[in-house]
C-alpha atoms as a PDB file:
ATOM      1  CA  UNK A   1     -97.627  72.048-132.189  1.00  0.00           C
ATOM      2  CA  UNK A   2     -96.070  70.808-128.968  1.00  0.00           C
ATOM      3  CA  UNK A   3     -93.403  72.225-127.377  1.00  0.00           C
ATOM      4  CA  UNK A   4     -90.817  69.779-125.724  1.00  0.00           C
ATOM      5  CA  UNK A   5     -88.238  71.433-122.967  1.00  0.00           C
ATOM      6  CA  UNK A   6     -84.435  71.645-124.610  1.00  0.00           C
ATOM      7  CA  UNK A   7     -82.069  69.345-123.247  1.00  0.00           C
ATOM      8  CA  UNK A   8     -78.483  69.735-124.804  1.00  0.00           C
ATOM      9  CA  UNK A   9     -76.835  66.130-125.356  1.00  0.00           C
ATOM     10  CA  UNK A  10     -73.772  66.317-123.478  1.00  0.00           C
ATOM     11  CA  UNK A  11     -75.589  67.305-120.527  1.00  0.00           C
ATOM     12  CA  UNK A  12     -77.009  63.990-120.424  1.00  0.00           C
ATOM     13  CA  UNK A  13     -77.375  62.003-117.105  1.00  0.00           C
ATOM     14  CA  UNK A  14     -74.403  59.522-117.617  1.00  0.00           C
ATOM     15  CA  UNK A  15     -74.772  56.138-116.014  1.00  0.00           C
ATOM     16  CA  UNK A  16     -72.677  53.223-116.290  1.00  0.00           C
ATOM     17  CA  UNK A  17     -69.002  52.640-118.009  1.00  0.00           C
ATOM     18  CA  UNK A  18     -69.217  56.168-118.479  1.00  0.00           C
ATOM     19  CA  UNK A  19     -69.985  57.262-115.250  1.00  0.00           C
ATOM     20  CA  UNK A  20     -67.379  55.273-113.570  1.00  0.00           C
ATOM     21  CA  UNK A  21     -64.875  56.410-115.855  1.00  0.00           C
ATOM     22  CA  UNK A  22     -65.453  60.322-114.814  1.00  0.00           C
ATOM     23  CA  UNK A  23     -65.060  60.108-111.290  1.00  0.00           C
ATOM     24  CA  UNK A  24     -61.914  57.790-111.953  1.00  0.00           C
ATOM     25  CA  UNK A  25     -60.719  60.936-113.748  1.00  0.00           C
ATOM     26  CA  UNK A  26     -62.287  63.272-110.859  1.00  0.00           C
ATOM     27  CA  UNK A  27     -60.169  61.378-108.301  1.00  0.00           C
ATOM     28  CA  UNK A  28     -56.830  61.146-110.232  1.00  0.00           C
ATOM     29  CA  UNK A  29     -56.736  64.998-110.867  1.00  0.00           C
ATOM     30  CA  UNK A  30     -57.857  65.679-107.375  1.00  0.00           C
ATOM     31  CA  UNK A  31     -54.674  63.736-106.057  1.00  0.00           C
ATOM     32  CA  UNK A  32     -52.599  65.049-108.281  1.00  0.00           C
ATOM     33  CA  UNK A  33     -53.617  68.647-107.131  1.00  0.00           C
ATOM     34  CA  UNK A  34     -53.212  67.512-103.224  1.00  0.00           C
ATOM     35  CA  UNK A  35     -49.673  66.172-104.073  1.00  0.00           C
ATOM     36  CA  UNK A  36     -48.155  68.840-106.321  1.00  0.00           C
ATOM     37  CA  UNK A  37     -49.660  71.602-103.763  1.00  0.00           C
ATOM     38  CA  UNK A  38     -47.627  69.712-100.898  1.00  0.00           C
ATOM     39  CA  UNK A  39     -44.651  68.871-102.403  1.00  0.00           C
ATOM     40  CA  UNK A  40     -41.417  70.810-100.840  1.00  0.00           C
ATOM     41  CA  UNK A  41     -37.837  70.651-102.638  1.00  0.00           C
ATOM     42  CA  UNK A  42     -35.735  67.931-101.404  1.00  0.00           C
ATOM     43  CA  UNK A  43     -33.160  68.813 -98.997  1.00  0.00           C
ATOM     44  CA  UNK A  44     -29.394  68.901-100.594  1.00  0.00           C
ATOM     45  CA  UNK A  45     -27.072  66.720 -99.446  1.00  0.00           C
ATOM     46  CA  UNK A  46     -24.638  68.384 -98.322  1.00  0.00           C
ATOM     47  CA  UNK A  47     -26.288  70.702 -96.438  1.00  0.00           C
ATOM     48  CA  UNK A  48     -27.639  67.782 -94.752  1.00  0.00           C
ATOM     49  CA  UNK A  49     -24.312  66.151 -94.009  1.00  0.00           C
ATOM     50  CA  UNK A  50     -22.699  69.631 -93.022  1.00  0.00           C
ATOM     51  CA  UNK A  51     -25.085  69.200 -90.290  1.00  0.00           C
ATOM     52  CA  UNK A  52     -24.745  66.209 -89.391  1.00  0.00           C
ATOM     53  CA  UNK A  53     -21.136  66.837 -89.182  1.00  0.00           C
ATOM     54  CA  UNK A  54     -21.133  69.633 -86.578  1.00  0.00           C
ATOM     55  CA  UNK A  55     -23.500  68.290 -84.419  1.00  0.00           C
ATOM     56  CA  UNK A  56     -20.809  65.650 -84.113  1.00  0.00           C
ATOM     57  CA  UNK A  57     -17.995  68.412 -83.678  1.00  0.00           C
ATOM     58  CA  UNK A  58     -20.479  69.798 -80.727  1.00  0.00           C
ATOM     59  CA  UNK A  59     -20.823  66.415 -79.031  1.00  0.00           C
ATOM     60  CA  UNK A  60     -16.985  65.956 -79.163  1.00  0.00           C
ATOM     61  CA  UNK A  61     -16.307  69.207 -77.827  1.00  0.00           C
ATOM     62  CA  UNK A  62     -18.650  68.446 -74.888  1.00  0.00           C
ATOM     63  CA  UNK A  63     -16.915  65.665 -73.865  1.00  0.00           C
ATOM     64  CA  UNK A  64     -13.248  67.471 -74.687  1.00  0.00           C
ATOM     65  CA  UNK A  65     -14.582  70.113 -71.933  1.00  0.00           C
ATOM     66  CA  UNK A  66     -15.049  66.653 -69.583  1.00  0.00           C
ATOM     67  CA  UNK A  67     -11.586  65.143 -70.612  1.00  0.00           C
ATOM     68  CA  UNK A  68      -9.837  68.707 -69.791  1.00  0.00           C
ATOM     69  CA  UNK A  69     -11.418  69.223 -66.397  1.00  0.00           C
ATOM     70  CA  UNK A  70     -10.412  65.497 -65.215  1.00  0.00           C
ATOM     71  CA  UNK A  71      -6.856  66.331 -66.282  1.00  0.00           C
ATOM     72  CA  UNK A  72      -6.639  69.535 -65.249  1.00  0.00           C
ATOM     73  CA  UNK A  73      -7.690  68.101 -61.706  1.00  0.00           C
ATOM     74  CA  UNK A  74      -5.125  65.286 -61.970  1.00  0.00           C
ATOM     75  CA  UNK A  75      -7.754  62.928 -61.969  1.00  0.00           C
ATOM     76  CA  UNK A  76      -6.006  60.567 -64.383  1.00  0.00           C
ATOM     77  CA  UNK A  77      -8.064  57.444 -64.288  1.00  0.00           C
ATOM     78  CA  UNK A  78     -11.302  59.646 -64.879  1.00  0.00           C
ATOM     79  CA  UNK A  79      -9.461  61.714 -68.001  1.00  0.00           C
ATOM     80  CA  UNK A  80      -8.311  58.711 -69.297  1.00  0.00           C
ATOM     81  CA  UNK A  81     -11.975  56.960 -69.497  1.00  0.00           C
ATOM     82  CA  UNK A  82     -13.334  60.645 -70.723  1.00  0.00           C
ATOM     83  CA  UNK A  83     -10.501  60.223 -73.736  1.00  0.00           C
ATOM     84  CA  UNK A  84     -10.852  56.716 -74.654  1.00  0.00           C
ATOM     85  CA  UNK A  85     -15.160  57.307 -74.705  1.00  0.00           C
ATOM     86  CA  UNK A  86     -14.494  60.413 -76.794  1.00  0.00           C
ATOM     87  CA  UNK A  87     -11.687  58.582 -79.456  1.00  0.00           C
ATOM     88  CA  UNK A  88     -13.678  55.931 -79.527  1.00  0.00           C
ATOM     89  CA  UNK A  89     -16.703  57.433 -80.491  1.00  0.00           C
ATOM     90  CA  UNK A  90     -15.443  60.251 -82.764  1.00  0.00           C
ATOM     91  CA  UNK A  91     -12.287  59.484 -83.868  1.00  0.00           C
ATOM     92  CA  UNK A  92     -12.018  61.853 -86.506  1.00  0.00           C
ATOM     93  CA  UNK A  93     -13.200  64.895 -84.779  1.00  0.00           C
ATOM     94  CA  UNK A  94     -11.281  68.072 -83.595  1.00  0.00           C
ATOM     95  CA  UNK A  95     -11.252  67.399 -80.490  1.00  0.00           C
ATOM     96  CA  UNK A  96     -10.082  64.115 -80.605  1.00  0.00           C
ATOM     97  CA  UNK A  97      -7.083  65.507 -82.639  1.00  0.00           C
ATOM     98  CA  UNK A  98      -6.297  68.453 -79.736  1.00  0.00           C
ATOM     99  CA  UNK A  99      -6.612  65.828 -76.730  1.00  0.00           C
ATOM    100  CA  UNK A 100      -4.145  63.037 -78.475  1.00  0.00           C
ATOM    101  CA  UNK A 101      -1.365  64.246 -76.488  1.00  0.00           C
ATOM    102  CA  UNK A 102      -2.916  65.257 -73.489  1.00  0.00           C
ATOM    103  CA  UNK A 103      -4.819  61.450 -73.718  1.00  0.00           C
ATOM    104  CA  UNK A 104      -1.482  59.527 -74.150  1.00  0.00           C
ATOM    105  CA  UNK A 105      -0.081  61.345 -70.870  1.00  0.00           C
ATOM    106  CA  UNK A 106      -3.378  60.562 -68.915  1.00  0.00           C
ATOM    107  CA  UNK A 107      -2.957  57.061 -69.749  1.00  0.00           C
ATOM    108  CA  UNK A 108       0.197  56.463 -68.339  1.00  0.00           C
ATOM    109  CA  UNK A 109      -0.132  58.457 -65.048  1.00  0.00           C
ATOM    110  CA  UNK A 110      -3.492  56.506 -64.614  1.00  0.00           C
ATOM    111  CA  UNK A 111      -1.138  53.168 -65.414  1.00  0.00           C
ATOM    112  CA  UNK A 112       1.373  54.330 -62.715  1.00  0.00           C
ATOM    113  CA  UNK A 113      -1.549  55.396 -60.465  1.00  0.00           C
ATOM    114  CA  UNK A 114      -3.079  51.593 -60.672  1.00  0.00           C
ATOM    115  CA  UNK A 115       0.527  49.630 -60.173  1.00  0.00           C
ATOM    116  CA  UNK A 116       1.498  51.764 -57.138  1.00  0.00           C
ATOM    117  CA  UNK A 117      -2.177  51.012 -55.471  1.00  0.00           C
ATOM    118  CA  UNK A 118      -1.014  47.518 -56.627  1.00  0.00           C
ATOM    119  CA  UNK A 119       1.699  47.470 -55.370  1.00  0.00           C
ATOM    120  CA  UNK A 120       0.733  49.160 -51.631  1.00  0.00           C
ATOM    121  CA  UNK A 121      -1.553  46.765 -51.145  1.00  0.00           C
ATOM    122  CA  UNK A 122       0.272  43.524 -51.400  1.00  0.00           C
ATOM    123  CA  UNK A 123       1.650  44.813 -48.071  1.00  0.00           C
ATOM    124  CA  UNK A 124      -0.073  43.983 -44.552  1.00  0.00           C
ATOM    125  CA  UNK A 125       0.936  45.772 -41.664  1.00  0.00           C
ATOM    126  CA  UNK A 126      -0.506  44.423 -38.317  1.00  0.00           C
ATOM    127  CA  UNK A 127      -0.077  45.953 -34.434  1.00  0.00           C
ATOM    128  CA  UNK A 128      -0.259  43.364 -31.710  1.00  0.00           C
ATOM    129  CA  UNK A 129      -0.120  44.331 -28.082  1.00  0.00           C
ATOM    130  CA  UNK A 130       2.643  42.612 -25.717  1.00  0.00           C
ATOM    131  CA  UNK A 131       2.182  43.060 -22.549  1.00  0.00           C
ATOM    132  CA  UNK A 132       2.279  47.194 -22.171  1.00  0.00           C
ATOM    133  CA  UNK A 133       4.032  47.767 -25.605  1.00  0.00           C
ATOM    134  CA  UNK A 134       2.966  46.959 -28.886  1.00  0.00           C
ATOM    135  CA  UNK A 135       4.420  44.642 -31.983  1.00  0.00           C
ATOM    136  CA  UNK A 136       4.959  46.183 -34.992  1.00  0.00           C
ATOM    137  CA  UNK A 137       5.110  43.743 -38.628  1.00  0.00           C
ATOM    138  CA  UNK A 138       5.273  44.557 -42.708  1.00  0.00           C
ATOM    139  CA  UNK A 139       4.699  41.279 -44.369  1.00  0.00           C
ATOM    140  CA  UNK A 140       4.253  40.620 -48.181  1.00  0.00           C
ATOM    141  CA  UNK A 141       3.772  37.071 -50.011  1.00  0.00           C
ATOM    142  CA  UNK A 142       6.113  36.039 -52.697  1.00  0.00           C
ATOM    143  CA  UNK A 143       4.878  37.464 -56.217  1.00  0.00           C
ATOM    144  CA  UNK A 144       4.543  33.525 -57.573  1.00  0.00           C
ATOM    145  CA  UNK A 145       4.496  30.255 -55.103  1.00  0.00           C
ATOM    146  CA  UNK A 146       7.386  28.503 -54.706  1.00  0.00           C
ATOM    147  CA  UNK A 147       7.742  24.481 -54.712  1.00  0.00           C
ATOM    148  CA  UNK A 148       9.129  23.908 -51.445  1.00  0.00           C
ATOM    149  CA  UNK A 149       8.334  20.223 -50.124  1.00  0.00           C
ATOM    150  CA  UNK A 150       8.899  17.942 -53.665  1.00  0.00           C
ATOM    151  CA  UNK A 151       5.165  18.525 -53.818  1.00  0.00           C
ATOM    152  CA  UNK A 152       3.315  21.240 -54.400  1.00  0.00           C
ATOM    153  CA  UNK A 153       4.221  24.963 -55.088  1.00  0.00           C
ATOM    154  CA  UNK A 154       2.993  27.220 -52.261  1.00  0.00           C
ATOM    155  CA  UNK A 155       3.052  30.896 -50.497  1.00  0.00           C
ATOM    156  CA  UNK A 156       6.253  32.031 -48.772  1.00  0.00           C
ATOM    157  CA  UNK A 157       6.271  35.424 -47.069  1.00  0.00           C
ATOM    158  CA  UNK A 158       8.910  37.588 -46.072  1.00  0.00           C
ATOM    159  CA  UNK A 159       8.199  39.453 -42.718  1.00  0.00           C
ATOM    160  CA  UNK A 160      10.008  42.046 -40.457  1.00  0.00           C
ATOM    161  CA  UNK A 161       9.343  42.293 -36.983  1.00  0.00           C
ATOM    162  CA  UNK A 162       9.688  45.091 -34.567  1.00  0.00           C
ATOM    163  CA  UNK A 163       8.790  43.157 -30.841  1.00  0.00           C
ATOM    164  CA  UNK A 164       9.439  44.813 -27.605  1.00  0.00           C
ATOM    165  CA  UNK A 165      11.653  42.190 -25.910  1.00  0.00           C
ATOM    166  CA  UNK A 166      13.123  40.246 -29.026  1.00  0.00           C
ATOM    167  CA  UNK A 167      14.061  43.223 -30.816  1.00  0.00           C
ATOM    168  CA  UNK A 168      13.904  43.679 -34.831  1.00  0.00           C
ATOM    169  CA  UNK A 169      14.553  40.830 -36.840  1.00  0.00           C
ATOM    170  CA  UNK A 170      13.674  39.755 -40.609  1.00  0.00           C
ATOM    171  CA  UNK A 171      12.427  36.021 -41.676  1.00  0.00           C
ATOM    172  CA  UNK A 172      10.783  33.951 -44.398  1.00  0.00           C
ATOM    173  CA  UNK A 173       7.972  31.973 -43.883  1.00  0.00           C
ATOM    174  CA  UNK A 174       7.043  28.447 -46.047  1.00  0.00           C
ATOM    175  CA  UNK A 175       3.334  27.261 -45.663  1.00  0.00           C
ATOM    176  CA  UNK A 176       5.026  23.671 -45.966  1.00  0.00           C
ATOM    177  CA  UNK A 177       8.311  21.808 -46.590  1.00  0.00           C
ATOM    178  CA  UNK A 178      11.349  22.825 -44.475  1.00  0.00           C
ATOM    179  CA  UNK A 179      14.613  24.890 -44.793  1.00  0.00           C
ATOM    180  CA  UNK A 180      17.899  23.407 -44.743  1.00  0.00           C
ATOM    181  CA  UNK A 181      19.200  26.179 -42.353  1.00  0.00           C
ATOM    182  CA  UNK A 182      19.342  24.786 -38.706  1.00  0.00           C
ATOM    183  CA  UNK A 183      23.371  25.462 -38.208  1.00  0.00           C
ATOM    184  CA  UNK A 184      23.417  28.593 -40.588  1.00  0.00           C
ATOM    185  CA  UNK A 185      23.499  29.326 -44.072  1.00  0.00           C
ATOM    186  CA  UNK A 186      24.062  31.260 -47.305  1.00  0.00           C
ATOM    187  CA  UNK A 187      21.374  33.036 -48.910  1.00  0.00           C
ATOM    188  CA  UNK A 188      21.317  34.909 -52.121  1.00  0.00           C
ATOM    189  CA  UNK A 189      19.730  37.955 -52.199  1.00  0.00           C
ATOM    190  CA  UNK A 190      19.251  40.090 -55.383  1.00  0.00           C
ATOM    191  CA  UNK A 191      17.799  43.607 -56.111  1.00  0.00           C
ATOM    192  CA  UNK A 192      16.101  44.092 -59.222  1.00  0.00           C
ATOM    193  CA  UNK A 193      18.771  43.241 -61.643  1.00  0.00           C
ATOM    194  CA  UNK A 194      21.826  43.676 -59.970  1.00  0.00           C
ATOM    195  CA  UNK A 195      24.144  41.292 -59.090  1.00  0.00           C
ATOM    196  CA  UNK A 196      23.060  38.849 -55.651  1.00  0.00           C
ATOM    197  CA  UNK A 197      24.392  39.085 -52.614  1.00  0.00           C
ATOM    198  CA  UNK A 198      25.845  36.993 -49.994  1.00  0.00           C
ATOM    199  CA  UNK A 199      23.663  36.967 -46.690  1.00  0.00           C
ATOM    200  CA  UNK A 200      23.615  35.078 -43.497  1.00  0.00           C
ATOM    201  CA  UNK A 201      20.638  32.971 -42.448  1.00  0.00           C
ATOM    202  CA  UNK A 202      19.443  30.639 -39.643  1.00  0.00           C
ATOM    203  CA  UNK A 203      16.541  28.137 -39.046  1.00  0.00           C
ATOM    204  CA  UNK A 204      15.450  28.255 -34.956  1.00  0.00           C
ATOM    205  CA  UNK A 205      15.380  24.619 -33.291  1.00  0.00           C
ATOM    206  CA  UNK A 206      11.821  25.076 -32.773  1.00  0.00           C
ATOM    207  CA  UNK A 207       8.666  23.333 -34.634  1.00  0.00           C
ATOM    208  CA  UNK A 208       6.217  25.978 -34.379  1.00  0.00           C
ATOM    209  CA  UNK A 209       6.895  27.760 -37.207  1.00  0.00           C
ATOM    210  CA  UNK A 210       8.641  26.750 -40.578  1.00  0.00           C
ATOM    211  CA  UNK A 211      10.735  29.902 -40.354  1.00  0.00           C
ATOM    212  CA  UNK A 212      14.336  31.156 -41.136  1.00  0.00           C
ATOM    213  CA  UNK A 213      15.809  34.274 -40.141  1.00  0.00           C
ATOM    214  CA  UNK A 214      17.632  36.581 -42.171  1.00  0.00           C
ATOM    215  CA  UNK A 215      20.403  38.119 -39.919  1.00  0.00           C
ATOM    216  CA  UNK A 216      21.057  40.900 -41.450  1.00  0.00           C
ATOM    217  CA  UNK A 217      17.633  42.666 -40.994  1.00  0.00           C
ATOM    218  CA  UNK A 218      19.155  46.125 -41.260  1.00  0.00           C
ATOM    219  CA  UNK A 219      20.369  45.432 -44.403  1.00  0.00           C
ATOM    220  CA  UNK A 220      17.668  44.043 -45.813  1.00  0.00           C
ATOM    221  CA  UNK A 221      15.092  46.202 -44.889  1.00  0.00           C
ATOM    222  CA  UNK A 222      17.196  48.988 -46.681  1.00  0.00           C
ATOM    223  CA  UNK A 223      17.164  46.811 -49.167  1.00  0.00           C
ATOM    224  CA  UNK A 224      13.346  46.447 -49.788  1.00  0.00           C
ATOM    225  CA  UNK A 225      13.164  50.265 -49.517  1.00  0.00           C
ATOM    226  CA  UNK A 226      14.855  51.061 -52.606  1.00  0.00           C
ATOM    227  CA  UNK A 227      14.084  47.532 -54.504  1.00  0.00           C
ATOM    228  CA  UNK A 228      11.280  47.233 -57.136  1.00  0.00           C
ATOM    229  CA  UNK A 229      11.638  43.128 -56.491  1.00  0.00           C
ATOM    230  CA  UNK A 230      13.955  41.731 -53.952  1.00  0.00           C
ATOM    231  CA  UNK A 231      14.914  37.708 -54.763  1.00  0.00           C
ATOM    232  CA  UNK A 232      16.427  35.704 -52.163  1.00  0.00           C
ATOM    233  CA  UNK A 233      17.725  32.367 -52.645  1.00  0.00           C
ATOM    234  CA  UNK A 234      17.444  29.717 -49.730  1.00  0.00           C
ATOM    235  CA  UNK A 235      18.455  25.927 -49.110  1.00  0.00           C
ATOM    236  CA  UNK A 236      15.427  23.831 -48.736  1.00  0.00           C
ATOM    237  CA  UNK A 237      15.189  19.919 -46.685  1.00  0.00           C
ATOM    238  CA  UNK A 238      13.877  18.579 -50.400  1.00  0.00           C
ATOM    239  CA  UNK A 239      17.059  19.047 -51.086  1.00  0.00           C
ATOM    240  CA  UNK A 240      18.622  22.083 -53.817  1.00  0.00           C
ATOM    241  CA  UNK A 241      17.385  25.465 -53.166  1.00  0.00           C
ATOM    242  CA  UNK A 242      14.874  27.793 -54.316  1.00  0.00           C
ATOM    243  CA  UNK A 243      14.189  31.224 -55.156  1.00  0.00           C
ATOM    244  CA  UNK A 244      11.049  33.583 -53.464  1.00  0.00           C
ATOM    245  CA  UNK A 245      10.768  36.832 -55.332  1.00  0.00           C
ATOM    246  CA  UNK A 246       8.381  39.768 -53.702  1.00  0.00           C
ATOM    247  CA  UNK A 247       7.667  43.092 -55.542  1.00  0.00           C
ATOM    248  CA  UNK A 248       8.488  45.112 -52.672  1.00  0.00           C
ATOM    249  CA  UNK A 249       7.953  48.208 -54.378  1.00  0.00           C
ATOM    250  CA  UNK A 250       4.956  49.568 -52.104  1.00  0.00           C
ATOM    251  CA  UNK A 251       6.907  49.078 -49.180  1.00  0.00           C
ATOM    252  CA  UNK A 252       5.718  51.967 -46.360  1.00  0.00           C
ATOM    253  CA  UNK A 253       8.400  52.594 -43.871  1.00  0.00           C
ATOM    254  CA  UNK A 254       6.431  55.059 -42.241  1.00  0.00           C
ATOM    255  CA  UNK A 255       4.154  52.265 -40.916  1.00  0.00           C
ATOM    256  CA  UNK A 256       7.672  50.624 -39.063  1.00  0.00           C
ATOM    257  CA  UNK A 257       9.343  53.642 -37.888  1.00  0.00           C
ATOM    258  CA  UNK A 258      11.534  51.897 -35.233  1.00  0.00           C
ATOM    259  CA  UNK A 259      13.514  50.573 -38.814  1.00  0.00           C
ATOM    260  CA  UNK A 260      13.999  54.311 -40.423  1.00  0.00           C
END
């Protein structure tokens, strides 16, 4: 009798369908194991958004601390950018809330702030030597031009003089056209909104400037001090008269001081 070696059936060399179907199995359970053993909880919600939410609060109060240093310095251009960048970007955060008030006031000192540099610099001031003394001038350009030749609308300028020999005197300027002042006239002169005034002017009998004094240059210089916009109405050659209005309201008398 011969003896053969015993070889269970299911262990069995597999080949084929069979095989291929295993190690399908083999690699589906071995995924499964990687993913289960590195899955994590997901996070909740509103932890997450609690989070979120006071990181925001932290920016906000960063740039709070910015706005308050800027107004506490009086810097009110600078607070007011710091304010409108913080609002803007979170509107609904506490500090937005505590700087509304603060913000508002920032904004209009910085508005006040910009007109009043505005407002200085539509002034020139200009010292020219004569002889051993010195000339002194303010001169500002009507706010809008001013049709003064049946043409075209163009500058006029109000200036006051301060010249060693001739003495202080006040004038308007035209860049074309001509007054209808050569034996004296009646100009209109207003402050703000208050009623005009009756005021004595002159052309000179000379070509070399289209110019007409105001006689009254006292007056009128106090009169630009304490104006926001000074109007004065003149007769012009084209025949009716017209109005030059200058926002006079940067005037520096300090730079004239002969006319304090």
């Amino acid at each position: 009798m011969t003896c053969k070696p015993f070889e269970p059936a299911d262990h069995r060399p597999q080949s084929g369908p069979q095989l291929t179907r295993a190690r399908s199995l083999l690699f589906v359970a071995v995924m499964c194991a990687m993913l289960l053993g590195g899955c994590e909880p997901a996070p909740d919600p509103e932890v997450v958004r609690a989070e979120h939410a006071a990181e925001m609060e932290r920016k906000a109060d960063a740039m709070e601390a910015d706005f308050n240093a800027q107004y506490d310095a009086e810097k009110w251009d600078l607070a007011k950018a710091h304010g409108d960048v913080l609002i803007d970007q979170y509107p609904n955060s506490e500090a937005a809330a505590r700087i509304g008030e603060r913000h508002e006031n920032a904004a209009a000192k910085a508005h006040q702030v910009r007109e009043a540099r505005r407002l200085t610099g539509l002034w020139s001031y200009q010292t020219q030597p004569v002889g051993k003394k010195e000339q002194l001038s303010a001169a500002i350009y009507a706010r809008e031009n001013v049709e003064t030749d049946g043409k075209a609308a163009r500058p006029v300028r109000l200036i006051f003089r301060d010249h060693p020999e001739w003495g202080r005197s006040s004038y308007l300027v035209l860049e074309a056209g001509d007054f209808d002042c050569y034996k004296g006239c009646k100009l209109a002169v207003t402050v703000d909104e208050e009623k005009p005034r009756s005021m004595a002017g002159s052309r000179p009998d000379t070509d070399d400037a289209i110019a007409m004094f105001v006689e009254d240059e006292k007056t009128l210089w106090k009169l630009a001090k304490q104006a926001g916009v000074l109007s004065i109405e003149f007769p012009v050659k084209a025949g009716g008269k017209r109005t030059a209005s200058f926002e006079v309201g940067g005037l520096d008398p300090e730079r004239m001081p002969g006319w304090n």
